[in-house]
Protein backbone atom coordinates (compact mmCIF):
# COMPACT_ATOMS: atom_id res chain seq x y z
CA UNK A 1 0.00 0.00 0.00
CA UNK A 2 1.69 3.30 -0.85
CA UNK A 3 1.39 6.11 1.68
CA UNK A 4 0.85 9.60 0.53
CA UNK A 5 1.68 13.08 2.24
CA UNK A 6 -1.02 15.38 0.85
CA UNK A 7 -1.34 17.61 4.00
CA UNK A 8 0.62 20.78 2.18
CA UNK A 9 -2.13 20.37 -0.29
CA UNK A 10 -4.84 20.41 1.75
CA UNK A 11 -5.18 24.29 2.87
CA UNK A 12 -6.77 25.97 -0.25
CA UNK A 13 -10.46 26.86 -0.17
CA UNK A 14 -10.71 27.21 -3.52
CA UNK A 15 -9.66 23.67 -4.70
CA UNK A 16 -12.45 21.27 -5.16
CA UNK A 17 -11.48 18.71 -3.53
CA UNK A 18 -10.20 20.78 -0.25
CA UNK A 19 -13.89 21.65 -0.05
CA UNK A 20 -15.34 17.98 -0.13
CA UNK A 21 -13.00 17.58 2.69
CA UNK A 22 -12.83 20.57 4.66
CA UNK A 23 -16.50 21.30 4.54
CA UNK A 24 -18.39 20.20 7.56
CA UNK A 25 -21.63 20.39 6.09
CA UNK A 26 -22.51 17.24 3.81
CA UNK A 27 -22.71 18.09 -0.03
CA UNK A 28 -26.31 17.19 -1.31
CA UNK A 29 -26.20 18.05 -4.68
CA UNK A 30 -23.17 15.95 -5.14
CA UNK A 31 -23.41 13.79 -9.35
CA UNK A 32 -21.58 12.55 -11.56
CA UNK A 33 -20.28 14.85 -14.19
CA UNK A 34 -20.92 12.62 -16.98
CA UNK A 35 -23.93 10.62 -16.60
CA UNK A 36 -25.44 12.53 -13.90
CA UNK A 37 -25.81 9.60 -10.88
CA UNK A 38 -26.29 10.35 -7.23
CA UNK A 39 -24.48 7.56 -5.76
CA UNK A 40 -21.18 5.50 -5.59
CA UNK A 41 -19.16 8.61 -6.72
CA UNK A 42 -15.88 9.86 -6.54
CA UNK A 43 -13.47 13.08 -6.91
CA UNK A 44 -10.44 13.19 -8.76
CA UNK A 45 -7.89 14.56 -6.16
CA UNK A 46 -5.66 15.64 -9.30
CA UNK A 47 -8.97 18.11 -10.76
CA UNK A 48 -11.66 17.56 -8.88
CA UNK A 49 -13.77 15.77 -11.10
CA UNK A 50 -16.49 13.69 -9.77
CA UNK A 51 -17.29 10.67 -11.59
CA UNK A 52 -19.43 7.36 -10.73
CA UNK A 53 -18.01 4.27 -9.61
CA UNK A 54 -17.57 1.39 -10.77
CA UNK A 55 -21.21 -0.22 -9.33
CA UNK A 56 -22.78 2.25 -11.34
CA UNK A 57 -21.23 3.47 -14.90
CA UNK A 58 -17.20 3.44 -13.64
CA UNK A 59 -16.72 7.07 -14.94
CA UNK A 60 -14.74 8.00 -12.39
CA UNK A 61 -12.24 5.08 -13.85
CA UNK A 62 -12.83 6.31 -17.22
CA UNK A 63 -11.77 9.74 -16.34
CA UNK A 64 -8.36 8.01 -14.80
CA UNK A 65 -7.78 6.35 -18.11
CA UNK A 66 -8.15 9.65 -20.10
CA UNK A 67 -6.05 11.85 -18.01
CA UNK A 68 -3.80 9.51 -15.92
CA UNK A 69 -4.96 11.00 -12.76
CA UNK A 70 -4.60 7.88 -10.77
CA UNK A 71 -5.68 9.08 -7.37
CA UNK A 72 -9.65 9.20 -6.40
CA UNK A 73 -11.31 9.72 -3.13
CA UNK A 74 -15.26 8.11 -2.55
CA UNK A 75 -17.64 10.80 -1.52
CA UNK A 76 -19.25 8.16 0.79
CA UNK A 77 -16.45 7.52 3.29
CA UNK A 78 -13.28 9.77 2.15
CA UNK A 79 -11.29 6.55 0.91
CA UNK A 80 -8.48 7.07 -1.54
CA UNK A 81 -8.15 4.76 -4.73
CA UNK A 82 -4.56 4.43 -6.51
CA UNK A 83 -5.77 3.30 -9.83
CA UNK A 84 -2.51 3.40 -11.14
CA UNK A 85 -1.42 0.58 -8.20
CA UNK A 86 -4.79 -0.79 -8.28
CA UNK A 87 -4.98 -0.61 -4.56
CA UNK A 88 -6.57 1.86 -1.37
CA UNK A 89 -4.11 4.36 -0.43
CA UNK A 90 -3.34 5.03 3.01
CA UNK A 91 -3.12 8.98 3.44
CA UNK A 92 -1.09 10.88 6.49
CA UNK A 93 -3.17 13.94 7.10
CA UNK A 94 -0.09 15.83 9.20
């Protein structure tokens, strides 16, 4: 399992994903950007795009295979996917 630093990257309110994280308040009008489902998604912690999973129509892995960004966190339960390890990443917050 590789283990990632992203705390330095966490600080900016204006990053999409620093909001999903940072916000306190749960998101309700959270969908996929593509096909428009409610659940199963995730964000791209590279852009911030949200994309399904792959229970509904696997956007979210779609989007990694178009741009290579191979890190994605579920909206459900903050968990990070490497897709490029094919594995959960284990994240040290400080």
């Amino acid at each position: 399992m590789q283990v990632l630093n992203l705390f330095p990257r966490l600080h900016s309110r204006s990053c999409p994903v620093c909001r999903y994280v940072q916000t306190p308040e749960p998101h309700t009008n959270n969908k996929c950007m593509v096909c428009g489902a409610v659940e199963d998604l995730w964000i791209c912690l590279i852009c911030g795009h949200v994309g399904c999973g792959r229970y509904t129509s696997e956007h979210a892995q779609r989007h990694y295979l178009e741009t290579h960004h191979n890190y994605a966190m579920a909206l459900s339960d903050n968990r990070v996917w490497d897709y490029a390890g094919g594995e959960d990443a284990l994240l040290f917050m400080g």
